[in-house]
Protein backbone atom coordinates (compact mmCIF):
# COMPACT_ATOMS: atom_id res chain seq x y z
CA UNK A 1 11.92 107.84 14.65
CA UNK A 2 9.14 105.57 15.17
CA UNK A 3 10.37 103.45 12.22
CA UNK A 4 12.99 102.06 14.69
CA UNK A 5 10.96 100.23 16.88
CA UNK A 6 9.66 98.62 14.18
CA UNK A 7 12.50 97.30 12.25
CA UNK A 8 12.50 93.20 11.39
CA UNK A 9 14.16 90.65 9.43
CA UNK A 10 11.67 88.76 7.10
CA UNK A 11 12.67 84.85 6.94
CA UNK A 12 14.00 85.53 3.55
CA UNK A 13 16.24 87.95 4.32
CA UNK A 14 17.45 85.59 7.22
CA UNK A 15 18.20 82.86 4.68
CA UNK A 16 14.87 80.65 5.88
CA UNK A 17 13.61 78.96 3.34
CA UNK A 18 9.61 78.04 3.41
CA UNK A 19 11.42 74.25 4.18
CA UNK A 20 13.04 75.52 7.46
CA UNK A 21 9.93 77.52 8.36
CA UNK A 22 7.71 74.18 8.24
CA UNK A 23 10.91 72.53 10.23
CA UNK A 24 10.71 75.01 12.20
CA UNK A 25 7.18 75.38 13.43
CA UNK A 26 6.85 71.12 13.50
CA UNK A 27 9.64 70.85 16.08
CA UNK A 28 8.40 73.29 18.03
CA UNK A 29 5.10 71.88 18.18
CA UNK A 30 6.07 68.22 18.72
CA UNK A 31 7.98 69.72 22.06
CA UNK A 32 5.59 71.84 23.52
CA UNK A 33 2.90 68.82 23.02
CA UNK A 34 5.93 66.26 24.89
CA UNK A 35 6.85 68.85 27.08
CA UNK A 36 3.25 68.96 27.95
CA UNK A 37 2.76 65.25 27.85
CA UNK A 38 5.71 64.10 29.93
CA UNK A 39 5.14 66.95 32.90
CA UNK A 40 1.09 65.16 33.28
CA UNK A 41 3.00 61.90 33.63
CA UNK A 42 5.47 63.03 35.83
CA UNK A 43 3.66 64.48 38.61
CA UNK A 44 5.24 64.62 41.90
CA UNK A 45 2.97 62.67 43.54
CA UNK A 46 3.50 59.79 41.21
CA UNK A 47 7.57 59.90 41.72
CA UNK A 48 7.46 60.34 45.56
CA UNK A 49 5.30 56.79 45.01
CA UNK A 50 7.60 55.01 42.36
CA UNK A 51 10.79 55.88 44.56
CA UNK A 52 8.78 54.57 47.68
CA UNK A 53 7.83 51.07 45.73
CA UNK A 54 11.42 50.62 44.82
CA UNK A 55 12.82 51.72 47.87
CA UNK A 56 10.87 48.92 49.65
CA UNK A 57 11.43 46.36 46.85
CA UNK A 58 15.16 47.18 47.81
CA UNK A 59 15.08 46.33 51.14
């Protein structure tokens, strides 16, 4: 019974070669680190100020 619980699919038997894996794990490591980059540059402090200066800059 407890064997259930534990029942997987290795990456081989899911057709993922050791290619894919390395494809894989890069992308998801180049988007966590640009997720992470891009929500430090886009704080909201920084757009309330941006949409200010060009508000103003329209007028």
């Amino acid at each position: 019974m407890i064997a259930y619980f534990f029942f997987a699919l290795t990456a081989s038997e899911m057709g993922l070669s050791p290619i894919i894996q390395a494809l894989i794990v890069l992308s998801s490591v180049v988007f966590i680190v640009g997720f992470a980059k891009s929500s430090r540059e886009n704080e909201y402090k920084k757009l309330m100020d941006s949409f200010i200066e060009r508000k103003e800059e329209a007028d």
